[in-house]
Structures are given as structure tokens and as C-alpha cells.
C-alpha atoms as a PDB file:
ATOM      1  CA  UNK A   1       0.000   0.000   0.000  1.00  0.00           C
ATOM      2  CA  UNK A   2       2.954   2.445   0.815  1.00  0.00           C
ATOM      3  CA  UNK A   3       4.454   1.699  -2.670  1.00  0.00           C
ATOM      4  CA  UNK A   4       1.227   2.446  -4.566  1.00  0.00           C
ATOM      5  CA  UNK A   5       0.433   5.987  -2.320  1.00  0.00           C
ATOM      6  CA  UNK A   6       4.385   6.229  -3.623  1.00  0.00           C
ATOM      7  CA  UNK A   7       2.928   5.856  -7.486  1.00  0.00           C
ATOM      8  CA  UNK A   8       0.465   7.925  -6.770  1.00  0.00           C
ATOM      9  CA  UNK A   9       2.105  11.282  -5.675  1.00  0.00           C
ATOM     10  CA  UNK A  10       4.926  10.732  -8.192  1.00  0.00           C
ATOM     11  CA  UNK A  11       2.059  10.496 -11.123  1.00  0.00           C
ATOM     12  CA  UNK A  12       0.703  13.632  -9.288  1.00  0.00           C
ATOM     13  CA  UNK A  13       4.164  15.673  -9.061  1.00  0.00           C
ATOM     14  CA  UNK A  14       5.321  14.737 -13.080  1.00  0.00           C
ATOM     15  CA  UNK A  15       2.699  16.898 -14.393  1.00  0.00           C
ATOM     16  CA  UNK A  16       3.075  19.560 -12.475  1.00  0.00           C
ATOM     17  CA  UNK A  17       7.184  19.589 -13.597  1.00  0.00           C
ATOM     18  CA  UNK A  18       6.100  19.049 -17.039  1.00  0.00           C
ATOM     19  CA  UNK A  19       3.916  21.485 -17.184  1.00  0.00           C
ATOM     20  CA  UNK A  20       6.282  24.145 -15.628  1.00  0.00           C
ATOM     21  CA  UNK A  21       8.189  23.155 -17.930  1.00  0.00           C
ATOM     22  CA  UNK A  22       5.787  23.820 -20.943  1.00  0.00           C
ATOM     23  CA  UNK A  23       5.368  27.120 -19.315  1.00  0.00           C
ATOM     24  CA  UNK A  24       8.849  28.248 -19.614  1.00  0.00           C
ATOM     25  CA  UNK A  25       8.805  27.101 -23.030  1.00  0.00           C
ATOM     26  CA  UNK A  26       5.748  29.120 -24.211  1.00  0.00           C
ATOM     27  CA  UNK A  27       7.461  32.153 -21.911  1.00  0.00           C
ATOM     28  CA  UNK A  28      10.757  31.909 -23.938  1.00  0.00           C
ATOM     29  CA  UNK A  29       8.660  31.462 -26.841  1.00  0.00           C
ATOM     30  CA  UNK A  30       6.543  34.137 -26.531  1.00  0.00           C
ATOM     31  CA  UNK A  31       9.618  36.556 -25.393  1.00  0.00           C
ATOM     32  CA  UNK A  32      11.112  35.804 -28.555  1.00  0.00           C
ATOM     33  CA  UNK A  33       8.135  36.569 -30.460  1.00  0.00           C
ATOM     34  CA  UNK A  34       8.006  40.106 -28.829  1.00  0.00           C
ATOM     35  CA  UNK A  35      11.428  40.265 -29.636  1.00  0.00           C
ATOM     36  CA  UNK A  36      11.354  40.282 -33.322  1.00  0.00           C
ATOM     37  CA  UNK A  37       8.134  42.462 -33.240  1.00  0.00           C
ATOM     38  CA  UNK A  38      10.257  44.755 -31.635  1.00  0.00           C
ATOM     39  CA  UNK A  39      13.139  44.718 -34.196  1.00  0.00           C
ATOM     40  CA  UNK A  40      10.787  44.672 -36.947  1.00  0.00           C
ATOM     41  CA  UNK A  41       8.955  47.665 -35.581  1.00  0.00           C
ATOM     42  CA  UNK A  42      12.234  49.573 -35.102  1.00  0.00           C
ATOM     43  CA  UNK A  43      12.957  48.738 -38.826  1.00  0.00           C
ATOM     44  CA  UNK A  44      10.139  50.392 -40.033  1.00  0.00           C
ATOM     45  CA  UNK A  45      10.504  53.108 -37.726  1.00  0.00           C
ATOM     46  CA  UNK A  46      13.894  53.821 -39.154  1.00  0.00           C
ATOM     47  CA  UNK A  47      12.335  53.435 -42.674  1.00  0.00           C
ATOM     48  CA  UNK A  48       9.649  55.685 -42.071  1.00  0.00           C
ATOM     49  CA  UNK A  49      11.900  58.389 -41.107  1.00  0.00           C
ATOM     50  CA  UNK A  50      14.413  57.799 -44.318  1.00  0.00           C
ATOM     51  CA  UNK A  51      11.092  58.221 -46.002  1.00  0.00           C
ATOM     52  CA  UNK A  52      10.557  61.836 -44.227  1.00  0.00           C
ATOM     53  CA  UNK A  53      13.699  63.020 -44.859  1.00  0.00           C
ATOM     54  CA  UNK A  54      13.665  62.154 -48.611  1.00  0.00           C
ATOM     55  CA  UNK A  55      10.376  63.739 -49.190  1.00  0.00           C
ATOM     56  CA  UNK A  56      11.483  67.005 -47.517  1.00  0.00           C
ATOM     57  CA  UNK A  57      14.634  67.152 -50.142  1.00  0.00           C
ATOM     58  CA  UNK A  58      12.209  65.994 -52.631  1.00  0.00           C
ATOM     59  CA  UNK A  59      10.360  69.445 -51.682  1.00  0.00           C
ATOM     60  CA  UNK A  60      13.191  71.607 -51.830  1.00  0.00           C
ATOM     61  CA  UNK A  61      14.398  70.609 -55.234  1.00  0.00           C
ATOM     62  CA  UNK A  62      10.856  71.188 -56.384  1.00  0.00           C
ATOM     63  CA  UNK A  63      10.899  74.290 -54.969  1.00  0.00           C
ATOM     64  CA  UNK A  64      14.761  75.180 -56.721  1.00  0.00           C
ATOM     65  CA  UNK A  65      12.930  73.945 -59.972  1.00  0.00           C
ATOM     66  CA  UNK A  66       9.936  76.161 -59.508  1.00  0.00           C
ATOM     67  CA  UNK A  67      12.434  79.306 -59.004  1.00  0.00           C
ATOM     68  CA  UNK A  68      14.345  78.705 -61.891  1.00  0.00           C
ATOM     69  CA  UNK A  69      11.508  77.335 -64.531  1.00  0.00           C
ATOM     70  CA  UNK A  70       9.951  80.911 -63.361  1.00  0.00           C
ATOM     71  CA  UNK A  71      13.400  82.621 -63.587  1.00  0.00           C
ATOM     72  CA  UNK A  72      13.499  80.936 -67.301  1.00  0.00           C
ATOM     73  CA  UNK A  73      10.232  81.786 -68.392  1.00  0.00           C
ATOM     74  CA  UNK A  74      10.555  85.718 -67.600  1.00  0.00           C
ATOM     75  CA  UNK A  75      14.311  85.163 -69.918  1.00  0.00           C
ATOM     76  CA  UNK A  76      11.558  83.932 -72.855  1.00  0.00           C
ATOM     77  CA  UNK A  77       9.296  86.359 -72.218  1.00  0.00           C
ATOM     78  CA  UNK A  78      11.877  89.137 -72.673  1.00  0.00           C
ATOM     79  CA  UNK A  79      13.304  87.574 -75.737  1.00  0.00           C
ATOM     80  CA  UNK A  80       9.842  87.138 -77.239  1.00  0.00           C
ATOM     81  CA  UNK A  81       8.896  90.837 -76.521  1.00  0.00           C
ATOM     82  CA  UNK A  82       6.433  90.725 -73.472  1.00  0.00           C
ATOM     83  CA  UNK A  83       7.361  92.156 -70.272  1.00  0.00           C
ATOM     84  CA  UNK A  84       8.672  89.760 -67.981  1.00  0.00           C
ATOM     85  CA  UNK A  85       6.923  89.766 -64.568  1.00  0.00           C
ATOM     86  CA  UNK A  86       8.619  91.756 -61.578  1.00  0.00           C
ATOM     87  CA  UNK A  87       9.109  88.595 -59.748  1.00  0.00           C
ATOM     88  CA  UNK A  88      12.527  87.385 -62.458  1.00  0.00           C
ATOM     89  CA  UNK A  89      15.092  89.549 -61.344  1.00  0.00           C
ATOM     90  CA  UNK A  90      18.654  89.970 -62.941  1.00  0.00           C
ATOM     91  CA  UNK A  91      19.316  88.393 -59.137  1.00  0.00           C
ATOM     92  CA  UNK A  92      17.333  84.961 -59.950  1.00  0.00           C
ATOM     93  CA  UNK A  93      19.083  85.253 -63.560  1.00  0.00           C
ATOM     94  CA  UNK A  94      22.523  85.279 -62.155  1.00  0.00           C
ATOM     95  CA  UNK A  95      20.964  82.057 -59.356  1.00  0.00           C
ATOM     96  CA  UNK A  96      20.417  79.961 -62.085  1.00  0.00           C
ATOM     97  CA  UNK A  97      23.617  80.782 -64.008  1.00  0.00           C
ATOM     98  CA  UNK A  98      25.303  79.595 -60.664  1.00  0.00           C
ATOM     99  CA  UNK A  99      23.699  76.182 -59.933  1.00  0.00           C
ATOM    100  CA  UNK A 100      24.137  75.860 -63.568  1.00  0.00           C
END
């Protein structure tokens, strides 16, 4: 009777080890998981800021272009005989002869 009380505890205790074991397992497994989410979120964070930065110097050119298509079109306009606008000065001339 002792021995089988014996059997009878140790069948208890084994699946209470196992299953702390399973638990650490799906802990380590789930740590990992957040791990990677992490990394992969500071990816695209990183990416999403290249992103910013290239639209903003994306801006500026357009906004050199702009100056010197308008700086360009008062030079045709002067050539063809129309008054250029007051906005293209000999000053935004002598800009685009520069970045030229």
C-alpha cells in the first residue's frame, strides 16, 4: 500500500514539472516573439523616417525647380517681346547661371 500511495504522488508531481516546464517554453517562446516584433517595428521606424527626410529634399528641389523654370520663363518672355513679370530679377538670372 505504501508503494502504490508512492505511485500515486509521483504520477501527481510529473505533471506539475512538465507542465512548468511547458510554461517556460511558451514564456521563452513568446519573449522571442516580442522580440522580433520589436526589431521589426524599429525597422520600419527607421524606414519611415528615411522616407521623411527624402520627401522634404524631394520638396526643396521642387521648390529650386519652380524658381528657376519661373526665372526661365521671364528670360523667354523678354526675348519674345512681353514684359517679364517683376518677380525674375537679374538676381534669380545670375541664381540659375550659378547652380548651372
Amino acid at each position: 500500500m505504501i508503494r502504490s500511495n508512492l505511485s500515486v504522488v509521483q504520477k501527481i508531481a510529473r505533471p506539475k514539472k512538465e507542465l512548468t516546464q511547458v510554461y517556460v517554453y511558451y514564456t521563452r517562446s513568446r519573449v522571442r516573439k516580442m522580440e522580433e516584433q520589436a526589431a521589426e517595428i524599429q525597422h520600419l521606424r527607421q524606414a519611415q523616417e528615411e522616407m521623411r527626410h527624402s520627401q522634404e529634399e524631394m520638396r526643396q528641389e521642387q521648390g529650386v525647380i519652380k524658381e528657376q523654370l519661373a526665372t526661365i520663363m521671364g528670360m523667354l518672355q523678354r526675348l519674345s517681346g512681353e514684359k517679364a513679370p517683376a518677380e525674375n530679377t537679374q538676381a534669380q538670372e545670375n541664381k540659375i547661371a550659378v547652380k548651372s
